[in-house]
Protein backbone atom coordinates (compact mmCIF):
# COMPACT_ATOMS: atom_id res chain seq x y z
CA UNK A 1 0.00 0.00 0.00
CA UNK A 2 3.18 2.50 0.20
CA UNK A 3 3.03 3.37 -3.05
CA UNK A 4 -0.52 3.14 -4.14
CA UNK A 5 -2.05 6.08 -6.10
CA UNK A 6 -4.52 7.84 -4.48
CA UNK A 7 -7.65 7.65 -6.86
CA UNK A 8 -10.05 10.67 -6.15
CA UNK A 9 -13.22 9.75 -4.61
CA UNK A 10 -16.20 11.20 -7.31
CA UNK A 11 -19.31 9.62 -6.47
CA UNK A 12 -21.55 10.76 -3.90
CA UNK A 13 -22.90 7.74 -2.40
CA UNK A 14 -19.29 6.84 -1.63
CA UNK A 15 -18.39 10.27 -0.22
CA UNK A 16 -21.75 9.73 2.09
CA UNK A 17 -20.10 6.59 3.35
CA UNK A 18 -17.51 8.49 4.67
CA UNK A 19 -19.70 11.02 6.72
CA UNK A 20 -19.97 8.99 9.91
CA UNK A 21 -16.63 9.83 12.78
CA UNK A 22 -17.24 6.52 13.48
CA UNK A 23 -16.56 4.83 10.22
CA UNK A 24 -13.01 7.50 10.14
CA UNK A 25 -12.46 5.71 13.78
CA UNK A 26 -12.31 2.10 12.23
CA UNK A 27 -10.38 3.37 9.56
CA UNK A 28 -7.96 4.05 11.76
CA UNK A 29 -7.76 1.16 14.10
CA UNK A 30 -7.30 -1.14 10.68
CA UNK A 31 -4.46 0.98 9.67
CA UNK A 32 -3.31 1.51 13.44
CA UNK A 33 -3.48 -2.32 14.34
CA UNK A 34 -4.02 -3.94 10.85
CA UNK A 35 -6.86 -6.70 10.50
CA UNK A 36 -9.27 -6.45 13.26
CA UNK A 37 -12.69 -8.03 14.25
CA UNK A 38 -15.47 -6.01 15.21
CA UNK A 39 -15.10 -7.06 18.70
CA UNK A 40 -11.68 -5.92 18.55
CA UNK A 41 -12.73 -2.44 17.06
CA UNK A 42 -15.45 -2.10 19.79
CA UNK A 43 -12.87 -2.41 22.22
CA UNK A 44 -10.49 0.05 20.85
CA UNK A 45 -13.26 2.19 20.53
CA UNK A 46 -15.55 1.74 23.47
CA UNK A 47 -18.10 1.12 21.18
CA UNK A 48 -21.31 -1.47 20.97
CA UNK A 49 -20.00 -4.32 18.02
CA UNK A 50 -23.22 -4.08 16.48
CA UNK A 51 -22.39 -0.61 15.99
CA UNK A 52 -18.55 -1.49 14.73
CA UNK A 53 -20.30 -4.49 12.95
CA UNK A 54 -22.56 -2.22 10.84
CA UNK A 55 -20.58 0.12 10.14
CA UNK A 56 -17.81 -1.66 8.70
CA UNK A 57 -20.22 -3.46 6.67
CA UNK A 58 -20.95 0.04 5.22
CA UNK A 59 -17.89 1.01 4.63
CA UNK A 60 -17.08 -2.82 3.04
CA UNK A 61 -19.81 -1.72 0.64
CA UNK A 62 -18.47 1.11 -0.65
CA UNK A 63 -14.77 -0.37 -1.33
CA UNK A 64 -12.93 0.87 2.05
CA UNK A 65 -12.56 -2.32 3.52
CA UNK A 66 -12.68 -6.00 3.34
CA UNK A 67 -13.09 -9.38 5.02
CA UNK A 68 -10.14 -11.22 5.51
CA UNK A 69 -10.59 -14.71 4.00
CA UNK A 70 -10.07 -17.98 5.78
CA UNK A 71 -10.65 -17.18 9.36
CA UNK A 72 -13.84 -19.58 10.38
CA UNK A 73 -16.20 -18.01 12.48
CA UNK A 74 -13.82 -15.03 13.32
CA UNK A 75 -14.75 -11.61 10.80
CA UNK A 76 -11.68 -10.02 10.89
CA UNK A 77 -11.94 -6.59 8.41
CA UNK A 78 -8.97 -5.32 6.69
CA UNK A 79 -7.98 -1.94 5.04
CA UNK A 80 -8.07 -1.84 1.14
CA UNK A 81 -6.85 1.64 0.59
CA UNK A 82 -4.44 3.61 3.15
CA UNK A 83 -5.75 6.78 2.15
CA UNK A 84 -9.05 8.59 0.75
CA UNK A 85 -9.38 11.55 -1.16
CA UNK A 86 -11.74 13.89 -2.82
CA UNK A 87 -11.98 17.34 -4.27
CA UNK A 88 -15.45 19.07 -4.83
CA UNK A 89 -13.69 20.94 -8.12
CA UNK A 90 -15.77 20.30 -11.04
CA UNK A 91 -19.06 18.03 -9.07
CA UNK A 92 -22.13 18.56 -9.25
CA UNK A 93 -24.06 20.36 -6.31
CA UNK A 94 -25.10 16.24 -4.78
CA UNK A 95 -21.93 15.85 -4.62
CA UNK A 96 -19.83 18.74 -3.30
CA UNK A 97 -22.71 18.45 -0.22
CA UNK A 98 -21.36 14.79 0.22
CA UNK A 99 -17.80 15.70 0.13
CA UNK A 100 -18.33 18.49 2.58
CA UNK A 101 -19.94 15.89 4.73
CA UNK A 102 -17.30 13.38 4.50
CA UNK A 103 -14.94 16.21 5.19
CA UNK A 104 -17.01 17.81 8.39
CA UNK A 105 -17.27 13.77 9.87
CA UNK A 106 -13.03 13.48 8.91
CA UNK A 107 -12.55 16.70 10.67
CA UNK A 108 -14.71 15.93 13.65
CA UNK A 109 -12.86 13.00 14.12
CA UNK A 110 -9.40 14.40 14.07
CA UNK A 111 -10.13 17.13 16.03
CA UNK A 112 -11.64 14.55 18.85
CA UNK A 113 -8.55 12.83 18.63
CA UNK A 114 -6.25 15.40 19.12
CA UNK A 115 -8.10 16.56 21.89
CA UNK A 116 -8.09 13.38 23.90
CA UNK A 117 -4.34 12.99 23.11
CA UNK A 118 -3.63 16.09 24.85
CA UNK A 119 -5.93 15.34 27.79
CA UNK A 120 -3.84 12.12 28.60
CA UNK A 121 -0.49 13.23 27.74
CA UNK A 122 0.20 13.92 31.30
CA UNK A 123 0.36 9.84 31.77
CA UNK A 124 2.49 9.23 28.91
CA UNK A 125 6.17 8.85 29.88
CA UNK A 126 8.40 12.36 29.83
CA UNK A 127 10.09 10.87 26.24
CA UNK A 128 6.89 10.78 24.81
CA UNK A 129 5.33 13.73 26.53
CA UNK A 130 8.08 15.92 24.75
CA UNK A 131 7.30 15.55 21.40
CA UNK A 132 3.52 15.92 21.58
CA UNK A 133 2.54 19.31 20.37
CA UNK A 134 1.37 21.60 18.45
CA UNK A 135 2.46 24.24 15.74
CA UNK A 136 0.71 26.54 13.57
CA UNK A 137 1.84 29.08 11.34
CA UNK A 138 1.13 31.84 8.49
CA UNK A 139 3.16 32.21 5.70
CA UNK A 140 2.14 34.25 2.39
CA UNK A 141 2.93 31.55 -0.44
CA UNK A 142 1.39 31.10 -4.37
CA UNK A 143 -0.58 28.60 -4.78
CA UNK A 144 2.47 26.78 -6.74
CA UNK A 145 4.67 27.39 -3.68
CA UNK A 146 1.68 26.02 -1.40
CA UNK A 147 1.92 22.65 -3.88
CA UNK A 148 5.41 22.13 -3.21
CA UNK A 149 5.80 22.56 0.40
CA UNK A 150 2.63 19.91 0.55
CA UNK A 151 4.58 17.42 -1.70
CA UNK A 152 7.86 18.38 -0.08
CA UNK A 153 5.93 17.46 3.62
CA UNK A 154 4.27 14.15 2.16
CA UNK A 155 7.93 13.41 1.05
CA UNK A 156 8.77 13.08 4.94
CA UNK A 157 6.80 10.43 5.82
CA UNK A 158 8.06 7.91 2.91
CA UNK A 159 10.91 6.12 4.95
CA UNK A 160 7.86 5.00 7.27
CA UNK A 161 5.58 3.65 5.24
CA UNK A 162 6.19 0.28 5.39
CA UNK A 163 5.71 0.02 8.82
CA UNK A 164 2.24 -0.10 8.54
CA UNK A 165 2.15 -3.53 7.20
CA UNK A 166 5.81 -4.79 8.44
CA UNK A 167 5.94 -5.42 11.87
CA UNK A 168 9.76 -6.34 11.62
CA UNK A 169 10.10 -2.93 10.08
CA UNK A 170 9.49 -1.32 13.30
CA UNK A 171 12.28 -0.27 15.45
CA UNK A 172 12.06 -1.41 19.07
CA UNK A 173 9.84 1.05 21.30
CA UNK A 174 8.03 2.10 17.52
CA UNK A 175 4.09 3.37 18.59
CA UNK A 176 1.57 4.88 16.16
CA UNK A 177 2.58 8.72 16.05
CA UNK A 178 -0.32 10.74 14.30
CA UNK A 179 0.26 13.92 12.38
CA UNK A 180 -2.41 15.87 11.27
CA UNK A 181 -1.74 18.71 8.92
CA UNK A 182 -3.82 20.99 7.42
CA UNK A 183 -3.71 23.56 4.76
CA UNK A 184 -6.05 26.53 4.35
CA UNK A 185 -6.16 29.61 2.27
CA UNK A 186 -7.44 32.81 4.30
CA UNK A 187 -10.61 34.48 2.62
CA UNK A 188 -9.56 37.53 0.02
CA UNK A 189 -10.65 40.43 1.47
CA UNK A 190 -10.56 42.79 -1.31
């Protein structure tokens, strides 16, 4: 999955599978802890498994996930895609409102997440507790200029990706570390 391409998500139905937290949440625990049952996710999660159960049904349905064959009575669900994107540019009115949806649920999400993170960092140890943070900034950049710091900051995170699937990859004392970045272009105020 580390070098996939990321294939633009266009149709609207699909988009409105992604406008549930909850379905963003087991998105994460698959690519956090790979193949997982929804017993497994509901206790991640401190959620019901019929809930986990349904919902990664819906997401199995639109392509997200899928079972993992050859496990008997156990229905563990695995991640099909790493990542999921979408652009409004150029859709039709049905489906810009379901890619702002699936964008409000993805941001409601992280920003939960984030949140939580900080409320518990006091427990983590003090090696841990120092890199968790936050940093914002303004800069005045083209829209070219804005392109290449993005790919330049994607380019970062490359020497990692294979830990996601490879285990033995992972350096002793390795955790999930999340970064969540986001770009946004202030309003013109002409």
């Amino acid at each position: 999955m580390a070098d996939e391409q990321v294939e633009l998500i266009r149709d609207p139905k699909t988009l409105r599978a992604l406008a549930h937290p909850l379905r963003w949440k087991l998105l994460d625990v698959l690519a956090t802890y790979g193949p997982s049952t929804a017993t497994r996710c509901a206790e991640l999660l401190s959620e019901s498994v019929a809930s986990c159960s349904y919902h990664l049904n819906m997401l199995a349905q639109y392509g997200f996930v899928a079972e993992v064959p050859g496990k008997g009575r156990q229905k563990p669900w695995r991640l099909v895609r790493r990542e999921q994107s979408w652009s409004s540019i150029g859709m039709d009115d049905e489906a810009a409102l379901a890619a702002e949806a699936a964008g409000d649920a993805f941001l409601e999400k992280e920003f939960a997440s984030i949140r939580e993170r900080f409320r518990i960092k006091d427990r983590e140890p003090l090696e841990w507790r120092e890199q968790m943070g936050t940093f914002a900034t303004t800069e005045f950049l083209t829209a070219e200029e804005a392109a290449e710091l993005h790919a330049r900051m994607a380019e970062l995170f490359k020497p990692y990706a294979d830990r996601h699937e490879n285990e033995v990859a992972r350096p002793e004392g390795a955790r999930p570390v999340r970064y969540f970045l986001a770009t946004t272009v202030a309003p013109r105020r002409d």
